[in-house]
Structures are given as C-alpha cells and as structure tokens.
Protein backbone atom coordinates (compact mmCIF):
# COMPACT_ATOMS: atom_id res chain seq x y z
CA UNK A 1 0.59 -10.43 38.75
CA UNK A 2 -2.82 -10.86 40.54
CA UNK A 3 -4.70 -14.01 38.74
CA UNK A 4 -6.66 -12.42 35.69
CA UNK A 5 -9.09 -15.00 33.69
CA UNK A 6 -7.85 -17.01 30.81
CA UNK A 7 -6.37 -15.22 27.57
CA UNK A 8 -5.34 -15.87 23.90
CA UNK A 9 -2.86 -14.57 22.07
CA UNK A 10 -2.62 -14.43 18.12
CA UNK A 11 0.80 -13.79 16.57
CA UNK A 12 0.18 -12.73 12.88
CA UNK A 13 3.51 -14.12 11.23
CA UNK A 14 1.65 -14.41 7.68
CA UNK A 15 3.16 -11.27 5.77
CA UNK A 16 5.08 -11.54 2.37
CA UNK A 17 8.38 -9.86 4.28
CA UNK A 18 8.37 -8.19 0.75
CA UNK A 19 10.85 -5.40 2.77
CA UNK A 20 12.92 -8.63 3.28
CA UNK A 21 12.96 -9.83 0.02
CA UNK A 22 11.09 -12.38 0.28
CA UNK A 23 13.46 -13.55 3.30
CA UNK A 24 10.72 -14.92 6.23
CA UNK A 25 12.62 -11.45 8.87
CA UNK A 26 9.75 -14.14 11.99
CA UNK A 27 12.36 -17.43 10.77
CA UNK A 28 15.76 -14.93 11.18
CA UNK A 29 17.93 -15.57 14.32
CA UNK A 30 18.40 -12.46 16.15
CA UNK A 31 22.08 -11.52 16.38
CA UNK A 32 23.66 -11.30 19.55
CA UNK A 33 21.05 -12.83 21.46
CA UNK A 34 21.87 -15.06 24.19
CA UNK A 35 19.47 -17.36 24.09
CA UNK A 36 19.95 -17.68 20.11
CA UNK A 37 16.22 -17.18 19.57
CA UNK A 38 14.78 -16.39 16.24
CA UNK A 39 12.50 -13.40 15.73
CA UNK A 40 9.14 -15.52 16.15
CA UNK A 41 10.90 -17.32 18.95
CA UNK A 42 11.30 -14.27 20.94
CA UNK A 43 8.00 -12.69 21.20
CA UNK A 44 6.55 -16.45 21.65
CA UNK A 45 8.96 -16.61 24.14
CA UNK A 46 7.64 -13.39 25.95
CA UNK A 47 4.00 -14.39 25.39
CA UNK A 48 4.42 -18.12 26.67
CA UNK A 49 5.43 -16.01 30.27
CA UNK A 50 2.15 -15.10 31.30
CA UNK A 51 0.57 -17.12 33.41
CA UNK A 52 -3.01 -15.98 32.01
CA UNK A 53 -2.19 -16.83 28.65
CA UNK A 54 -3.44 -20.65 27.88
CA UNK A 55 -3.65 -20.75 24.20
CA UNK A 56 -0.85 -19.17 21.48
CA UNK A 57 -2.47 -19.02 17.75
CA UNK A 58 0.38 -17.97 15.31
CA UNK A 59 -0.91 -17.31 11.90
CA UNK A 60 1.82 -18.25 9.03
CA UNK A 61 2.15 -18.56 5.44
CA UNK A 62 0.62 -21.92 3.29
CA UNK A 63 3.22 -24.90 3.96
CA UNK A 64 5.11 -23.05 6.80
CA UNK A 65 4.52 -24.88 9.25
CA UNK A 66 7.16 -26.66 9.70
CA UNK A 67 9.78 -23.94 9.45
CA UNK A 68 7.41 -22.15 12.40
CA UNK A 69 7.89 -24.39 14.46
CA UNK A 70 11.65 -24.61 14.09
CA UNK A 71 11.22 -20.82 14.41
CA UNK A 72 10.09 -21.55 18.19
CA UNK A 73 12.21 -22.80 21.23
CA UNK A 74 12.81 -26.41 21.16
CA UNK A 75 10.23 -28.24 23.01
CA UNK A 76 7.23 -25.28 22.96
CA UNK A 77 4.76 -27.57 21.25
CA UNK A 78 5.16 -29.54 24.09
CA UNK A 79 4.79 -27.04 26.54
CA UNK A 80 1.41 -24.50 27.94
CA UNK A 81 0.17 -22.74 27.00
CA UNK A 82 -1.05 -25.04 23.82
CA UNK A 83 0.32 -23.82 20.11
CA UNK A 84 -1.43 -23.67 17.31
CA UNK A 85 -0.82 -22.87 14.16
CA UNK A 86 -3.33 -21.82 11.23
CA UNK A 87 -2.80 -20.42 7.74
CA UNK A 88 -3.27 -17.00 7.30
CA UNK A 89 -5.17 -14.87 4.51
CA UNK A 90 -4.04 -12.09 2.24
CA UNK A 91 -4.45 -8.64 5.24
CA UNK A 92 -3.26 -8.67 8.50
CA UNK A 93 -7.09 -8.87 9.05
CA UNK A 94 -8.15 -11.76 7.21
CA UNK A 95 -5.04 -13.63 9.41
CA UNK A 96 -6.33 -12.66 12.83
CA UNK A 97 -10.01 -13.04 11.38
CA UNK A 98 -8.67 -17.24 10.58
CA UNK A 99 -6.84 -17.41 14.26
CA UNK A 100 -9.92 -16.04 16.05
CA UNK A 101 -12.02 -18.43 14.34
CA UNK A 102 -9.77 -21.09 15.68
CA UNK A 103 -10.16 -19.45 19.29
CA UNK A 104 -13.85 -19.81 18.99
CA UNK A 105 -13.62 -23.49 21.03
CA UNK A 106 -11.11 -22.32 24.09
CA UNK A 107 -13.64 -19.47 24.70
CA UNK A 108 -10.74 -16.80 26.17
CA UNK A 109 -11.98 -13.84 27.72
CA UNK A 110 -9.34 -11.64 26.23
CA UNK A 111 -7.39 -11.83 23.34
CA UNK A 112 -4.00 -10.10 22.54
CA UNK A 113 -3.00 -9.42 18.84
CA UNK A 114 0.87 -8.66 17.76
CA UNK A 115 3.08 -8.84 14.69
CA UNK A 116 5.50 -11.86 14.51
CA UNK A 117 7.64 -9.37 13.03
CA UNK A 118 8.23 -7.14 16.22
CA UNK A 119 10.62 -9.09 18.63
CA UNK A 120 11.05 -6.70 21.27
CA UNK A 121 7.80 -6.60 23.17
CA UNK A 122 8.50 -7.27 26.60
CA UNK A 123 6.36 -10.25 29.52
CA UNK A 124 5.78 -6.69 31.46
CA UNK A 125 4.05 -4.91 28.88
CA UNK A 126 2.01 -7.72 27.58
CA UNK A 127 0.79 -7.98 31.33
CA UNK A 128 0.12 -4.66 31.97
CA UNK A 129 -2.06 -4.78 28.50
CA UNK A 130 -4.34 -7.27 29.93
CA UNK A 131 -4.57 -5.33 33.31
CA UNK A 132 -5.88 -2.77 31.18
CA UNK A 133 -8.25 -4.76 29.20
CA UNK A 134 -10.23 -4.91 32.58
CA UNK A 135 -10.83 -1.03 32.40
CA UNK A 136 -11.24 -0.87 29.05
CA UNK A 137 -13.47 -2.44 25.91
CA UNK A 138 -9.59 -1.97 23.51
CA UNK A 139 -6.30 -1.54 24.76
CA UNK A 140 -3.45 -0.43 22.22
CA UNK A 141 0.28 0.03 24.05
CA UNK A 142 1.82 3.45 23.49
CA UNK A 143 4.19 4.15 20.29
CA UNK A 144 6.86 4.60 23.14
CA UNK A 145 5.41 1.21 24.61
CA UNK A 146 8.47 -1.11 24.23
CA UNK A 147 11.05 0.89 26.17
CA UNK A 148 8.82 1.75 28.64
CA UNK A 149 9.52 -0.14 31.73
CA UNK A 150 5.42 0.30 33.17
CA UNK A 151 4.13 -0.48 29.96
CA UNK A 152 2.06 2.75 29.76
C-alpha cells in the first residue's frame, strides 16, 4: 500500500451487550480461531496492520479497562501504533464523540470508526477505506463489505 498520511482509528467497545446478556460478546474468545484471539482482539489485531494507522482509541465501559486490555494480544500496549483507552458515554455517538476528543492532540488526518463488536473486518478492507477517504469527504464499506476480497 502506497504511503498515505497518518490515521486514527476508534473502536467503540462501550455497548451494554444487552443481546448478550449482559455478557461483554468484545471480551469473548472466538471459537476455533487459531490464534485464540478474543472478539476485541481480532479487529485490533486487523487495525494494528496498517502501516498508516499510528494511534488505536478503543472506547469501553466505566472500570473496564483492565479486562480490555486482557481482551487484546499480549504485549499490544507495548507495541505501535499507541493504545488508548477512554470511557465511553451512553450512544454509540457520545463514545466516538469522547475518543475523538482524545484524538484532538495526535492531529490524524483521517479517522476510521468500527464496532468492537464486529470481528471480521479484514487489514484489506480497512486499507482500501482509507484509499478512498482521499476521493471522498465520508467513506462507509458496502453491506457486502466483509467478504469482499477488494473491499468495494
């Protein structure tokens, strides 16, 4: 992938999981998965990939902190891009409204928003997402998005 300017990502992992009962579906290890990753593991896991990406800002629940970060692939808080973590708010939009504040200082030129709860979303398609960002003001992926090998 050509050299694109630095980006953000925001993973909102701040939801109730009231479909879960209550169970945290980001902190669940996904069965059958080689790498024994957990749910928020996974799409960190395809975000920490791209080489454009320099800052990570999951949002999570009050006092989850620590069970995010045993969510994540030993050693990523160690690792680039950096990991942060900030508390999210009662919407989906009052979360990314907290992580963007947070963003404010590393000044990224793009920023990429997905749901901790959606494990399958691939390095490519995240990629081609940015390309696109350089065409256009908002990029969404397409509902068939995640199967699709190009990412269109």
């Amino acid at each position: 992938m050509e050299d694109l300017p630095a980006a953000a990502a925001v993973i909102c992992a701040a939801g109730a999981s009231l479909r879960m009962g209550g169970i945290k579906k980001e902190f669940q290890k996904l069965k059958n998965h080689p790498e024994s990753l957990t749910v928020l593991g996974a799409v960190y896991s395809a975000f920490v990939k791209v080489p454009s990406i320099n800052v990570i800002v999951i949002a999570i629940n009050e006092n989850t902190e620590t069970a995010a970060s045993k969510a994540l692939p030993l050693g990523a808080a160690l690792q680039e891009p950096k990991v942060l973590f900030v508390t999210g708010g009662n919407s989906r939009r009052a979360s990314v409204y907290n992580a963007l504040s947070v963003l404010k200082e590393y000044n990224p030129t793009r920023v990429l928003i997905h749901d901790g709860a959606r494990p399958w979303v691939s390095t490519l398609l995240i990629e081609n997402i940015l390309k696109a960002s350089h065409k256009f003001d908002a990029v969404i992926p397409p509902a068939s998005g995640y199967g699709n090998a190009e990412g269109n």
